[in-house]
PDB file of N, CA and C in Angstrom:
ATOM      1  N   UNK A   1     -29.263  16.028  26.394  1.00  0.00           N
ATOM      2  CA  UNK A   1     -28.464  14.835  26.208  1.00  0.00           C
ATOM      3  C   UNK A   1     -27.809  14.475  27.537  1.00  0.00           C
ATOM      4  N   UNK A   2     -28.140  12.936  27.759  1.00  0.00           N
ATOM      5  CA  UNK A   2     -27.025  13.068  29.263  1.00  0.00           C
ATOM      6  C   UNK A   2     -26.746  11.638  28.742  1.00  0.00           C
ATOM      7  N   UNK A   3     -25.121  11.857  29.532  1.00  0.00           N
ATOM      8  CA  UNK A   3     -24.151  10.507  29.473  1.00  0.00           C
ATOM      9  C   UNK A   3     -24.123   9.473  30.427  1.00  0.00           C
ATOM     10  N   UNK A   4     -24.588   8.285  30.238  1.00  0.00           N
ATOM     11  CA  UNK A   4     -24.910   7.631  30.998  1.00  0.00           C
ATOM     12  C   UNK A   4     -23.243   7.188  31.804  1.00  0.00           C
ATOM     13  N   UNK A   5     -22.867   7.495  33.521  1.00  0.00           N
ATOM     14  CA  UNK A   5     -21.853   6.918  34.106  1.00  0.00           C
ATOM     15  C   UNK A   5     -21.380   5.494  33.887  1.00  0.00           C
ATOM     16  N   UNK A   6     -19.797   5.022  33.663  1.00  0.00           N
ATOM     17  CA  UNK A   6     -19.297   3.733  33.340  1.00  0.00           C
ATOM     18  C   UNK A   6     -18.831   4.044  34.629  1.00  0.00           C
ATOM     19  N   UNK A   7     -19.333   3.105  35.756  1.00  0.00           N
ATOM     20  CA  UNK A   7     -18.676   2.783  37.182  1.00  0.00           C
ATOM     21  C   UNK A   7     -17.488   2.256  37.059  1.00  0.00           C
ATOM     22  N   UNK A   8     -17.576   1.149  36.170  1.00  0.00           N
ATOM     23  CA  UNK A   8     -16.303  -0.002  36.192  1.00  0.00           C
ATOM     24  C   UNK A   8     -14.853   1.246  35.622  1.00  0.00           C
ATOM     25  N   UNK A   9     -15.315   1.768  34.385  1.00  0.00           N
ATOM     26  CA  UNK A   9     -13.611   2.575  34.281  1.00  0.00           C
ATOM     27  C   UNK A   9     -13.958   4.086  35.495  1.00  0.00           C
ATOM     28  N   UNK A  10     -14.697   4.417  36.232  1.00  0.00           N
ATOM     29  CA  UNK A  10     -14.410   5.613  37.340  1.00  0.00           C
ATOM     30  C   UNK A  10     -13.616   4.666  38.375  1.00  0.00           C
ATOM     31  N   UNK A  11     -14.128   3.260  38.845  1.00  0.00           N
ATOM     32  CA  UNK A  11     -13.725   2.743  39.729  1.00  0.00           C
ATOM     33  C   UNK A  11     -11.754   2.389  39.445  1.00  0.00           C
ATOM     34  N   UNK A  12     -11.920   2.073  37.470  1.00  0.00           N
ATOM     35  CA  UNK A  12     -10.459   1.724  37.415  1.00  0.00           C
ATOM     36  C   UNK A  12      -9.739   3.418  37.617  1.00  0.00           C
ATOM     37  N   UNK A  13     -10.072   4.379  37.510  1.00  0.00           N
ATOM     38  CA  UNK A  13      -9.538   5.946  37.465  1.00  0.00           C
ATOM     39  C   UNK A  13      -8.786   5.725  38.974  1.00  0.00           C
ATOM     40  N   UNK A  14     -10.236   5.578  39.702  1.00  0.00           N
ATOM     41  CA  UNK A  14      -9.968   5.697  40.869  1.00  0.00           C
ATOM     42  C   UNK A  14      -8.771   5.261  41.856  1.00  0.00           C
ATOM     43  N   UNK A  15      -8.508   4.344  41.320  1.00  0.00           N
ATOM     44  CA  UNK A  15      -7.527   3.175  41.661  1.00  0.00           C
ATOM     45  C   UNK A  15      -6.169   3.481  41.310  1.00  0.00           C
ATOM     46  N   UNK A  16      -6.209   4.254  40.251  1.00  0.00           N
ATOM     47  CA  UNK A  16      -5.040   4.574  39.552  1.00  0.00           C
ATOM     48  C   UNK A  16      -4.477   6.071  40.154  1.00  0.00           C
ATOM     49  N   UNK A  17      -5.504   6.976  40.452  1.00  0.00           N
ATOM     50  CA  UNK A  17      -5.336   7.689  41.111  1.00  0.00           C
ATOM     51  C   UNK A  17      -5.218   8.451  41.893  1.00  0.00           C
ATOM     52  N   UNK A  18      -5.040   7.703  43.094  1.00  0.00           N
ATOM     53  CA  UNK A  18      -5.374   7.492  44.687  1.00  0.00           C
ATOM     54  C   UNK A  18      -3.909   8.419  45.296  1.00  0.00           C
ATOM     55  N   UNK A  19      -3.258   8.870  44.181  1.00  0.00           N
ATOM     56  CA  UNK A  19      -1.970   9.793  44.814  1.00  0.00           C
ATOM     57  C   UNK A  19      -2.401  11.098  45.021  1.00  0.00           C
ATOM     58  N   UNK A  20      -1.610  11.416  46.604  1.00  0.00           N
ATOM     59  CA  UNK A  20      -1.843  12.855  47.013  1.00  0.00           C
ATOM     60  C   UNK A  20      -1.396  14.345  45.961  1.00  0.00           C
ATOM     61  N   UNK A  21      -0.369  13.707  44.679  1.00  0.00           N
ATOM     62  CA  UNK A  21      -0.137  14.590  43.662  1.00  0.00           C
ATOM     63  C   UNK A  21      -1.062  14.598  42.922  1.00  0.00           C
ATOM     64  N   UNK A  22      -2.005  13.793  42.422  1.00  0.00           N
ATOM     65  CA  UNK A  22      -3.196  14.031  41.582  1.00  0.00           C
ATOM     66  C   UNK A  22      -4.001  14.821  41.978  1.00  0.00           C
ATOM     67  N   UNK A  23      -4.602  15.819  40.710  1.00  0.00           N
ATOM     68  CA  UNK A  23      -5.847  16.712  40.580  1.00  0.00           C
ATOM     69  C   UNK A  23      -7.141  15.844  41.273  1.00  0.00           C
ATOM     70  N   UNK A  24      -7.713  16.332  41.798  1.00  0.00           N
ATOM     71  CA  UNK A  24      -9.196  15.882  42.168  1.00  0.00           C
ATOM     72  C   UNK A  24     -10.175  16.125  40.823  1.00  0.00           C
ATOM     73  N   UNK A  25     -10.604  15.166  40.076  1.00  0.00           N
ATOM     74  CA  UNK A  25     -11.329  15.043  38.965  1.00  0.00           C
ATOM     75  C   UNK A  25     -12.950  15.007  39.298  1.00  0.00           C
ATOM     76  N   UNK A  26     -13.251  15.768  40.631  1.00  0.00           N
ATOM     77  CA  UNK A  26     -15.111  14.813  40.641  1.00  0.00           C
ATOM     78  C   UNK A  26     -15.958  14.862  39.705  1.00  0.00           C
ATOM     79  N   UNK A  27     -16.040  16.099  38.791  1.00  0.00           N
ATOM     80  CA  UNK A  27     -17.113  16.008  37.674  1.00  0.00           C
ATOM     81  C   UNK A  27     -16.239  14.776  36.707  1.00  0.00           C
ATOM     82  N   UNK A  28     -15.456  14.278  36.443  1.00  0.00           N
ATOM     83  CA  UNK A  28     -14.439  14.129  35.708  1.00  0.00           C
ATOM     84  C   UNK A  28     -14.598  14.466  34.440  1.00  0.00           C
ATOM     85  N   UNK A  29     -14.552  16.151  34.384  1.00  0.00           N
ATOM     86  CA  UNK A  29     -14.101  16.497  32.939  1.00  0.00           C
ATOM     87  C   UNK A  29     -12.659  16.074  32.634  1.00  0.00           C
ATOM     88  N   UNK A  30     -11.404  16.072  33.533  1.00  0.00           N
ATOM     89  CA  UNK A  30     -10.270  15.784  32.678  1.00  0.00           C
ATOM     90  C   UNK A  30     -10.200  14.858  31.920  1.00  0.00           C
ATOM     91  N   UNK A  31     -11.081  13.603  32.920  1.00  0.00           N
ATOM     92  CA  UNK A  31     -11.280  12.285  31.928  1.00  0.00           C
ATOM     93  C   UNK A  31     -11.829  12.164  30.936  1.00  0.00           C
ATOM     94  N   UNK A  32     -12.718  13.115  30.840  1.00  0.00           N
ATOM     95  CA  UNK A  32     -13.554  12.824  29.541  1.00  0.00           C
ATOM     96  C   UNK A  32     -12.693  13.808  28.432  1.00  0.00           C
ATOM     97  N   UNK A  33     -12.136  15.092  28.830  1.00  0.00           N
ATOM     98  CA  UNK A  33     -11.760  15.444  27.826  1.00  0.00           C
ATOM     99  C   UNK A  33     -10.177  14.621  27.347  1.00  0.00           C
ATOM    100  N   UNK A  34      -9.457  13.678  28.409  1.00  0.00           N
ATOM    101  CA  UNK A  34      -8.462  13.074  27.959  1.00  0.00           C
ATOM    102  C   UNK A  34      -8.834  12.125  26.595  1.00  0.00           C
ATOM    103  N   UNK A  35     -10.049  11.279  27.065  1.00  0.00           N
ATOM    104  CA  UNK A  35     -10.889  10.608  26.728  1.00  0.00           C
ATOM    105  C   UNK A  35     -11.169  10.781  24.548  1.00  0.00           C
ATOM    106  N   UNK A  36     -11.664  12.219  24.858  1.00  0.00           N
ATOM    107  CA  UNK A  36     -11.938  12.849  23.459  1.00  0.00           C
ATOM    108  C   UNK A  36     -10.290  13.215  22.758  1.00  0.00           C
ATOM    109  N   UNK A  37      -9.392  13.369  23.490  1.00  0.00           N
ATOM    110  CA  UNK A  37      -7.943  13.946  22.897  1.00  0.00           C
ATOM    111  C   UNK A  37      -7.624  12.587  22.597  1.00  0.00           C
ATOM    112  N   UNK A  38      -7.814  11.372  23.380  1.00  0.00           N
ATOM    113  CA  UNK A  38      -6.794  10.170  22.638  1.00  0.00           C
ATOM    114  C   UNK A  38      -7.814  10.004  21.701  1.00  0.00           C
ATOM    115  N   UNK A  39      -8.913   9.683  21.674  1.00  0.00           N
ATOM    116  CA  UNK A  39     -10.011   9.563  20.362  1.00  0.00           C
ATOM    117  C   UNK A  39      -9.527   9.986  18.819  1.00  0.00           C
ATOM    118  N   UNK A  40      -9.587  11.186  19.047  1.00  0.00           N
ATOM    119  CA  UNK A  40      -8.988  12.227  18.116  1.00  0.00           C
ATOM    120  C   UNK A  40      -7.789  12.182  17.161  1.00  0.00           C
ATOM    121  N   UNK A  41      -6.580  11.918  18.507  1.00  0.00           N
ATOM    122  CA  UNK A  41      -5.496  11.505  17.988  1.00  0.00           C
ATOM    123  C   UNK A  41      -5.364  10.313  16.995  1.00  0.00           C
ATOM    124  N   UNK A  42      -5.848   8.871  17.804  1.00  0.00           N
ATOM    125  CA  UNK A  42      -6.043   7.887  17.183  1.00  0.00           C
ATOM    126  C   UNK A  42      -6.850   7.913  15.717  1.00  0.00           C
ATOM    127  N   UNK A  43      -7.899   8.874  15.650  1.00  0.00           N
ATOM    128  CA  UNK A  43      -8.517   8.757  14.200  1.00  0.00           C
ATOM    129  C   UNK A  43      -7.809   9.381  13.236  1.00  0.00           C
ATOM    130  N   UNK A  44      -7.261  10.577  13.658  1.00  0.00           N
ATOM    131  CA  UNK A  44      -6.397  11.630  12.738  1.00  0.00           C
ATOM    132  C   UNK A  44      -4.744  10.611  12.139  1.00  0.00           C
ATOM    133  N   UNK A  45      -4.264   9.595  12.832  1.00  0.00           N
ATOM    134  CA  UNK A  45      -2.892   8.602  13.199  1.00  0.00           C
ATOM    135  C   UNK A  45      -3.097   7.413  12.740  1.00  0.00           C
ATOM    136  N   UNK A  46      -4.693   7.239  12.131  1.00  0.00           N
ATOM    137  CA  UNK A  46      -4.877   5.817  11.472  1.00  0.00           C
ATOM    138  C   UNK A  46      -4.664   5.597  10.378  1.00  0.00           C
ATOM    139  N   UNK A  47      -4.245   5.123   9.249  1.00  0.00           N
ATOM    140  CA  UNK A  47      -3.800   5.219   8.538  1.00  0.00           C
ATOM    141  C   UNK A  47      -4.435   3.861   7.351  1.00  0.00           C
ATOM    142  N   UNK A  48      -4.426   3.489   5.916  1.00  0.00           N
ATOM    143  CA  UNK A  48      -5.208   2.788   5.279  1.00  0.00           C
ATOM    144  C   UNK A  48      -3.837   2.267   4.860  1.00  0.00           C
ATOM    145  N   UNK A  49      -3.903   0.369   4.286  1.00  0.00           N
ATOM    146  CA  UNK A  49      -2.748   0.560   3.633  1.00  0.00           C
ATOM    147  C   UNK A  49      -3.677  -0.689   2.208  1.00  0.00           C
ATOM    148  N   UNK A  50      -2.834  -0.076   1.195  1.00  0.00           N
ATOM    149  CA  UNK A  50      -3.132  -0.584  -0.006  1.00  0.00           C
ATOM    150  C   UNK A  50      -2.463  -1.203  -0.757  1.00  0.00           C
ATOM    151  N   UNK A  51      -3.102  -2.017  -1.917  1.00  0.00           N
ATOM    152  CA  UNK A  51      -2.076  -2.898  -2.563  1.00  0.00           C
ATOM    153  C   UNK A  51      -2.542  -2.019  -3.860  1.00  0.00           C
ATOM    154  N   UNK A  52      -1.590  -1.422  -4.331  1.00  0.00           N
ATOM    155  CA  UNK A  52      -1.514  -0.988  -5.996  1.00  0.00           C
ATOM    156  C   UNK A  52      -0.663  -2.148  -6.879  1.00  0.00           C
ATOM    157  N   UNK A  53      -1.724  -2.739  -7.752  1.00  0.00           N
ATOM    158  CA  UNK A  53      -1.365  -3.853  -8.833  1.00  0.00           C
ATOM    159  C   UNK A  53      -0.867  -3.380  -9.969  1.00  0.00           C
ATOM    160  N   UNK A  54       0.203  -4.036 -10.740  1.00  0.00           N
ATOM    161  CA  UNK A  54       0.520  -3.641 -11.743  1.00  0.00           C
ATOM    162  C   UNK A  54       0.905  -4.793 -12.876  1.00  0.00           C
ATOM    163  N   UNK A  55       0.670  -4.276 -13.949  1.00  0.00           N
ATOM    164  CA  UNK A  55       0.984  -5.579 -15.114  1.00  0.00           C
ATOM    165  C   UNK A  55       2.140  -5.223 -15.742  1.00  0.00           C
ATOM    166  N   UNK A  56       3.078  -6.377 -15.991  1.00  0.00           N
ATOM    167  CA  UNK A  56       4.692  -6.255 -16.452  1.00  0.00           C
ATOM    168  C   UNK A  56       4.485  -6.068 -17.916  1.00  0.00           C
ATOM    169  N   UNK A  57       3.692  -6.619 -18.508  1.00  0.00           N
ATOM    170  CA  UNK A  57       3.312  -6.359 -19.870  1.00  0.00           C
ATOM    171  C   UNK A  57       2.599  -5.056 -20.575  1.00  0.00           C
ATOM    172  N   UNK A  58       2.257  -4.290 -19.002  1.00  0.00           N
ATOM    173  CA  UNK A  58       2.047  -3.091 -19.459  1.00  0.00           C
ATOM    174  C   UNK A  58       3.267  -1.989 -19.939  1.00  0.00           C
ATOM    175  N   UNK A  59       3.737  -1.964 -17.897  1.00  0.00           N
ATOM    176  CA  UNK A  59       4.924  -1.335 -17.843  1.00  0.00           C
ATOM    177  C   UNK A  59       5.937  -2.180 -17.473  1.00  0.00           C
ATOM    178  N   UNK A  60       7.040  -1.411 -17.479  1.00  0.00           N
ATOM    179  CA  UNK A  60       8.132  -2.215 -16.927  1.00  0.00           C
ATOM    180  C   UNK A  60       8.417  -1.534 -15.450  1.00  0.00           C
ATOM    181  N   UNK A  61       8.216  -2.370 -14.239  1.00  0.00           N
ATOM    182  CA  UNK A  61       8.312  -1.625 -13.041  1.00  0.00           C
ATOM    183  C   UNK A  61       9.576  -1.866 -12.402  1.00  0.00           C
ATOM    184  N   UNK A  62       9.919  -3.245 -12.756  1.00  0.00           N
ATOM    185  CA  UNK A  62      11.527  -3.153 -12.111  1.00  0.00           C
ATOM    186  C   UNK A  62      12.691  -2.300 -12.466  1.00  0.00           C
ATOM    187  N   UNK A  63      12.351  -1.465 -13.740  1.00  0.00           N
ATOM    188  CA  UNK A  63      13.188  -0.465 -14.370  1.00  0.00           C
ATOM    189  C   UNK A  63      12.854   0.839 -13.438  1.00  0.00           C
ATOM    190  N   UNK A  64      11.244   0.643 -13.760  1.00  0.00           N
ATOM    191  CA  UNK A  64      11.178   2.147 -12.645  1.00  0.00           C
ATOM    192  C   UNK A  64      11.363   2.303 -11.447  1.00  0.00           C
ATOM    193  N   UNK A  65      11.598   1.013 -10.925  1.00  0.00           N
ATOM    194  CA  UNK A  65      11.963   1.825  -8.921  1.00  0.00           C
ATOM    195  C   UNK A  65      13.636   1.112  -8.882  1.00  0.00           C
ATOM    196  N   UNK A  66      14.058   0.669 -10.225  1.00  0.00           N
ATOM    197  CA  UNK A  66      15.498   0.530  -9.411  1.00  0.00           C
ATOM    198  C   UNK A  66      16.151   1.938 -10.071  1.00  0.00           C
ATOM    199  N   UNK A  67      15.877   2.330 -11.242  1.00  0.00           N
ATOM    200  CA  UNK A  67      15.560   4.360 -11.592  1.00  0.00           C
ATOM    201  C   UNK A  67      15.161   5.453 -10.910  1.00  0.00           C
ATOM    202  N   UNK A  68      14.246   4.474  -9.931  1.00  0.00           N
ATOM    203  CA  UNK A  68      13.420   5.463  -8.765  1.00  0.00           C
ATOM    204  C   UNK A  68      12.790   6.841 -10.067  1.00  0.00           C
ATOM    205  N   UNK A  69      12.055   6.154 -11.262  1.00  0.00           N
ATOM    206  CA  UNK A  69      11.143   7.054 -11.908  1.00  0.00           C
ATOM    207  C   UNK A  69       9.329   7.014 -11.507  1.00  0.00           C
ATOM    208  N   UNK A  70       9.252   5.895 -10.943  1.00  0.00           N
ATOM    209  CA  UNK A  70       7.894   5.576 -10.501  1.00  0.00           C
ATOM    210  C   UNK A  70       7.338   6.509  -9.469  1.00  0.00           C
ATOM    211  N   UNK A  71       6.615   7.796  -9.858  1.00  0.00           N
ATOM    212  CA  UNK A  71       6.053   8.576  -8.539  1.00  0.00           C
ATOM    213  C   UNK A  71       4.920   8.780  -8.776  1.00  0.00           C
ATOM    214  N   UNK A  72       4.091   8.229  -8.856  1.00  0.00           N
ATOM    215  CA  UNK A  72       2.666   8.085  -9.375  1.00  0.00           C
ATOM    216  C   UNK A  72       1.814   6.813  -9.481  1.00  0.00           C
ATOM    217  N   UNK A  73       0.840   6.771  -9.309  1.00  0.00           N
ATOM    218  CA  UNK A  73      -0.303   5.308  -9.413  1.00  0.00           C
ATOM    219  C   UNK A  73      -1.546   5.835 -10.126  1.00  0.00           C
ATOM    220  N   UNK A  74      -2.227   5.323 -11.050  1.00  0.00           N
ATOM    221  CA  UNK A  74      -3.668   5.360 -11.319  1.00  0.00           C
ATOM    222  C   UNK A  74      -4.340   4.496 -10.612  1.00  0.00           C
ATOM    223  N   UNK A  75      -5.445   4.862  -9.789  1.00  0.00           N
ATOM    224  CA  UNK A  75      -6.026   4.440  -9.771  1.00  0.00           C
ATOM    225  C   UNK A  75      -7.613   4.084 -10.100  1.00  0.00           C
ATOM    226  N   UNK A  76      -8.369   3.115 -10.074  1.00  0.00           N
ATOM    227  CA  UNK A  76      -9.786   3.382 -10.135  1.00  0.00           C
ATOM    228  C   UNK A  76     -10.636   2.527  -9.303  1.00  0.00           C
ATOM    229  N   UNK A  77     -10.673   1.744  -7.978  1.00  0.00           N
ATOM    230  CA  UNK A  77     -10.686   2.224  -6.570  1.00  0.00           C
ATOM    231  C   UNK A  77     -10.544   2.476  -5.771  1.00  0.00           C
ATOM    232  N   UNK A  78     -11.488   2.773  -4.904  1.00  0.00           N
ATOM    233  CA  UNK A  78     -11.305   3.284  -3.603  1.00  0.00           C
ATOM    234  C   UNK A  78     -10.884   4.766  -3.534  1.00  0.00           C
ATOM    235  N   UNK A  79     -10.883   5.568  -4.741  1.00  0.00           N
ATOM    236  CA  UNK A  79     -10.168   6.730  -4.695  1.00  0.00           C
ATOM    237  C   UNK A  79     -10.758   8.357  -4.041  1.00  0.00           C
ATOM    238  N   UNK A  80     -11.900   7.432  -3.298  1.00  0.00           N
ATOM    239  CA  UNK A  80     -12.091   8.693  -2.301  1.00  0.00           C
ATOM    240  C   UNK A  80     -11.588   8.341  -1.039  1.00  0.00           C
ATOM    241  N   UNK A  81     -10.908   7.372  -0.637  1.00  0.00           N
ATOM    242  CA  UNK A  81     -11.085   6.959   0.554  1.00  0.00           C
ATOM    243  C   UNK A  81      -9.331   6.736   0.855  1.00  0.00           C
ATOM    244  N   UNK A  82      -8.177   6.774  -0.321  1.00  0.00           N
ATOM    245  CA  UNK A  82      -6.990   7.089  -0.244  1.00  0.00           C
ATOM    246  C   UNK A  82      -6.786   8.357   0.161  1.00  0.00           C
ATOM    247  N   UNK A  83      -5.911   8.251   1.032  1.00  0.00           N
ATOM    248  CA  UNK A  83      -5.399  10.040   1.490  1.00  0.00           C
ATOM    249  C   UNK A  83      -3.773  10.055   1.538  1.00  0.00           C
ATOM    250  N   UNK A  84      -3.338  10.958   1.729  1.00  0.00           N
ATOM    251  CA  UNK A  84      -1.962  11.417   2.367  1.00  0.00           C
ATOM    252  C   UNK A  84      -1.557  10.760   3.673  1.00  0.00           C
ATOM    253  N   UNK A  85      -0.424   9.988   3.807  1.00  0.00           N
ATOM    254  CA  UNK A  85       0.046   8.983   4.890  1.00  0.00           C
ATOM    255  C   UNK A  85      -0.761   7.768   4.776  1.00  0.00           C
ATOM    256  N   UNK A  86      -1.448   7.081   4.407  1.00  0.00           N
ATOM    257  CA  UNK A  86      -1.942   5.410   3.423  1.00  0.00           C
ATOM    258  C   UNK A  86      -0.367   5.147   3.065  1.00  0.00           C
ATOM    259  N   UNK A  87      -0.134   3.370   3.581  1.00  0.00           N
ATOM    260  CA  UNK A  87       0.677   2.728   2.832  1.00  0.00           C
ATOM    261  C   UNK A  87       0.212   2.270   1.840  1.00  0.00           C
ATOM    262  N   UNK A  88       1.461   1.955   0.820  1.00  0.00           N
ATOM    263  CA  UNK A  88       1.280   0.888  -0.367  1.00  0.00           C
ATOM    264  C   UNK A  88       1.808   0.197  -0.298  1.00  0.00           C
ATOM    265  N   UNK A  89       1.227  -1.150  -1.205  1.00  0.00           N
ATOM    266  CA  UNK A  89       2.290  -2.185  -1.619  1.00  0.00           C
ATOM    267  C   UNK A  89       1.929  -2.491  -3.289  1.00  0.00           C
ATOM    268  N   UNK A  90       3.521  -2.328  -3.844  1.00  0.00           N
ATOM    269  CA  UNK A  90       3.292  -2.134  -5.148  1.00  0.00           C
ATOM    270  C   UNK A  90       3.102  -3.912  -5.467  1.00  0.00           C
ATOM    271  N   UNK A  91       2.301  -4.519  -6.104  1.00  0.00           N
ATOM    272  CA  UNK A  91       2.552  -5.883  -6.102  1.00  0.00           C
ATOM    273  C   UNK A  91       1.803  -6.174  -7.696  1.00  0.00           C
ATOM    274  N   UNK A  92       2.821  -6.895  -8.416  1.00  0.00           N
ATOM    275  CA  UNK A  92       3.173  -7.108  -9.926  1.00  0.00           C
ATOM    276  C   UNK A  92       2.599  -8.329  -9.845  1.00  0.00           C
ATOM    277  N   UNK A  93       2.352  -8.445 -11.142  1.00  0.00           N
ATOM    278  CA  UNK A  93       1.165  -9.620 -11.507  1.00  0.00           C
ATOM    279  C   UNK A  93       2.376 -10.236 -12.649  1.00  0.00           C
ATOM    280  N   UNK A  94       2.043 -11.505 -12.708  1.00  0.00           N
ATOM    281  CA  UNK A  94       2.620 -12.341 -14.201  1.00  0.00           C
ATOM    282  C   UNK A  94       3.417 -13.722 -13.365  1.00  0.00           C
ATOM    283  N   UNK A  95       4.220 -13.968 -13.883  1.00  0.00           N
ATOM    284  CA  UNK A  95       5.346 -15.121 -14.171  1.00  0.00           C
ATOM    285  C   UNK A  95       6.318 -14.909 -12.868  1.00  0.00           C
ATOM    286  N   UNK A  96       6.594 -13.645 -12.825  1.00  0.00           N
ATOM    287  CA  UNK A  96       7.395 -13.251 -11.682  1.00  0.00           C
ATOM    288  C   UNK A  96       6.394 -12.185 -10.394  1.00  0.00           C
ATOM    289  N   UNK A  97       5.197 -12.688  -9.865  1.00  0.00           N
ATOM    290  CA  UNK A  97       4.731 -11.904  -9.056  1.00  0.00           C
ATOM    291  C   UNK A  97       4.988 -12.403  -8.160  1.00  0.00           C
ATOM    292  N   UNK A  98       4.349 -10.566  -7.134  1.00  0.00           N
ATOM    293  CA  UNK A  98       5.034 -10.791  -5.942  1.00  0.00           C
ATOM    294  C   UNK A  98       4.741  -8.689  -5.372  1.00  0.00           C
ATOM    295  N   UNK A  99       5.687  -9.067  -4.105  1.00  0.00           N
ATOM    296  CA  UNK A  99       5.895  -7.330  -3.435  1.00  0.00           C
ATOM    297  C   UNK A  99       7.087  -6.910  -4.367  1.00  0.00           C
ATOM    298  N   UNK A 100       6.611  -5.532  -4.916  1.00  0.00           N
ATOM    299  CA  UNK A 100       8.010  -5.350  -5.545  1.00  0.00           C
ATOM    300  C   UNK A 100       8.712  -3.980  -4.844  1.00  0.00           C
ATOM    301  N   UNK A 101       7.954  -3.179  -4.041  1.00  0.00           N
ATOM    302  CA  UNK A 101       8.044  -1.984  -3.274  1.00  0.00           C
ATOM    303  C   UNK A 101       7.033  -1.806  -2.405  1.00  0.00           C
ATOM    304  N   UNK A 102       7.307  -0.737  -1.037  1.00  0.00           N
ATOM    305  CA  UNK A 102       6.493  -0.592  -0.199  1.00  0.00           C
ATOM    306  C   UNK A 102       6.791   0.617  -0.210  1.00  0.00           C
ATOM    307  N   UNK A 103       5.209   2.028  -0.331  1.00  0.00           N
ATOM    308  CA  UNK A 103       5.839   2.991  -0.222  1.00  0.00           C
ATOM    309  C   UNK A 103       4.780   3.654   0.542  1.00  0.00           C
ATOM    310  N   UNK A 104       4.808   5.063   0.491  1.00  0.00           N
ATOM    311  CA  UNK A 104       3.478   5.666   1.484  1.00  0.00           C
ATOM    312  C   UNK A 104       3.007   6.808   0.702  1.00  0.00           C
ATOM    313  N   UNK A 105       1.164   7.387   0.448  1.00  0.00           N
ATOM    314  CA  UNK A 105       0.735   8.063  -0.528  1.00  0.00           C
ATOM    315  C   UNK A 105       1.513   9.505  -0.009  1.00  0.00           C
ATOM    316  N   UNK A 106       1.582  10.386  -0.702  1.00  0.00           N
ATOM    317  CA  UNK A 106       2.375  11.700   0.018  1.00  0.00           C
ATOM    318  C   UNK A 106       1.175  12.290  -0.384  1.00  0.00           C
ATOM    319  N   UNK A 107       0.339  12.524  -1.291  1.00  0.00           N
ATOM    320  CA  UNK A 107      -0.881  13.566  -1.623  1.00  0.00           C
ATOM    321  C   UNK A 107      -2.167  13.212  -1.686  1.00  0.00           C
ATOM    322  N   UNK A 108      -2.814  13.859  -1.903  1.00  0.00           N
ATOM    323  CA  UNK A 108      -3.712  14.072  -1.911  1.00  0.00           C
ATOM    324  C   UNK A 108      -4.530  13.548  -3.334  1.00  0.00           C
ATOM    325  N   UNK A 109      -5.730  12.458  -3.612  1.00  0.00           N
ATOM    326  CA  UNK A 109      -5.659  12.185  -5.230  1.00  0.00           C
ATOM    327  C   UNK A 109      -5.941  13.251  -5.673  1.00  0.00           C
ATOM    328  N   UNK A 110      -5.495  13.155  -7.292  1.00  0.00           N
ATOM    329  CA  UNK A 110      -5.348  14.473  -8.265  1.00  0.00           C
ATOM    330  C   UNK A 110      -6.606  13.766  -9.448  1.00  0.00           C
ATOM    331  N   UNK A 111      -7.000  14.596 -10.282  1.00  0.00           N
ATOM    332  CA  UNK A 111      -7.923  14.301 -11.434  1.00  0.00           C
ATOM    333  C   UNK A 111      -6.638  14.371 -12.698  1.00  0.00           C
ATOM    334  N   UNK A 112      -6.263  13.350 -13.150  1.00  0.00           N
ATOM    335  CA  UNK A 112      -5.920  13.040 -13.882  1.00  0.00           C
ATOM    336  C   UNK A 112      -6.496  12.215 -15.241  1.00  0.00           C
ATOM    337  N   UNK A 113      -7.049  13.603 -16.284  1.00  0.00           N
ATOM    338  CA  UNK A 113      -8.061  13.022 -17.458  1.00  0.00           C
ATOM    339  C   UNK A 113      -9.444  12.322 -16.534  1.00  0.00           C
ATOM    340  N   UNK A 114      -9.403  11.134 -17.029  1.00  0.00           N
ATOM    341  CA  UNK A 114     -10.798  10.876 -15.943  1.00  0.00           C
ATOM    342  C   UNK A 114     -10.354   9.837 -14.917  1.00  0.00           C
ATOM    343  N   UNK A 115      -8.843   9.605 -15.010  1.00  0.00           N
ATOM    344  CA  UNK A 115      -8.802   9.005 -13.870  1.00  0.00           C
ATOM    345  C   UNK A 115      -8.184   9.211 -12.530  1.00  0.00           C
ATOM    346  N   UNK A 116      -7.986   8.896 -11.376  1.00  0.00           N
ATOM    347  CA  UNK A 116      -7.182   9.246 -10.323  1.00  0.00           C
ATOM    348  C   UNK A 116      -5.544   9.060  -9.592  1.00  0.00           C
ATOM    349  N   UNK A 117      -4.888   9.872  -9.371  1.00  0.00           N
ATOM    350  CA  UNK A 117      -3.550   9.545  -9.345  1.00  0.00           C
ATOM    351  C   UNK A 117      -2.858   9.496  -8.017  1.00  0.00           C
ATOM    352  N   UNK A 118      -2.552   8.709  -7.223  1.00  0.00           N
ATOM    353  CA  UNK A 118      -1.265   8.888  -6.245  1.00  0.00           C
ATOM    354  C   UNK A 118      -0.146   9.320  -6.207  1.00  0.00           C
ATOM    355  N   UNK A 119       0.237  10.199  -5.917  1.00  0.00           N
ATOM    356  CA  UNK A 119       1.967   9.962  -5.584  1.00  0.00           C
ATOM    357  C   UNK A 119       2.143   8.727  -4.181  1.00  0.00           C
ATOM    358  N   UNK A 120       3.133   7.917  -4.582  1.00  0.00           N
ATOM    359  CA  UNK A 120       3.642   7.779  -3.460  1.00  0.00           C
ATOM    360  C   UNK A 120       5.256   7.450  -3.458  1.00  0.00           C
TER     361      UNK A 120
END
């Protein structure tokens, strides 16, 4: 396998680090492994954010988050692809819809009967 050289970002490196305190990089592994560490970071730090819908005629939700009893969501999609740190937005359907809370998943989904559950 070989990596084909990007002149244009060695030339921007270069430029940037033309100080007598800088490491001499010629193979430039530091760059590449800086390269793979912000990568990394950024994928592990990205985060999904979701709208969990709810019907007033089901439940009553303005009871549960001004109670703060609401710690849980069913869902049935996307529920492989929710994780731990995903925002939500709880947003109510009917006469009075709208955002009614913004919160963030804390776990991991659970099998709940046959369907899937959030905390957030």
């Amino acid at each position: 396998m070989s990596i084909i050289e990007d002149s244009e970002l060695l030339s921007l490196i270069d430029k940037e680090l033309q100080n007598d305190d800088c490491y001499s990089d010629d193979n430039h592994l530091i760059l590449a492994q800086d390269i793979l560490y912000q990568t990394l970071i950024m994928a592990s730090t990205q985060c999904n954010y979701w709208i969990f819908q709810g019907n007033p005629k089901v439940f009553d939700f303005e009871t549960a988050l001004k109670e703060e009893i609401l710690t849980d969501w069913t869902v049935s999609a996307h529920k492989d692809k929710i994780k731990s740190g995903d925002k939500a937005i709880l947003w109510v359907t009917g006469n009075q819809s709208g955002c009614y809370a913004l919160g963030v998943v804390t776990s991991e989904t659970t099998i709940y009967g046959k369907r899937l559950t959030k905390v957030i």
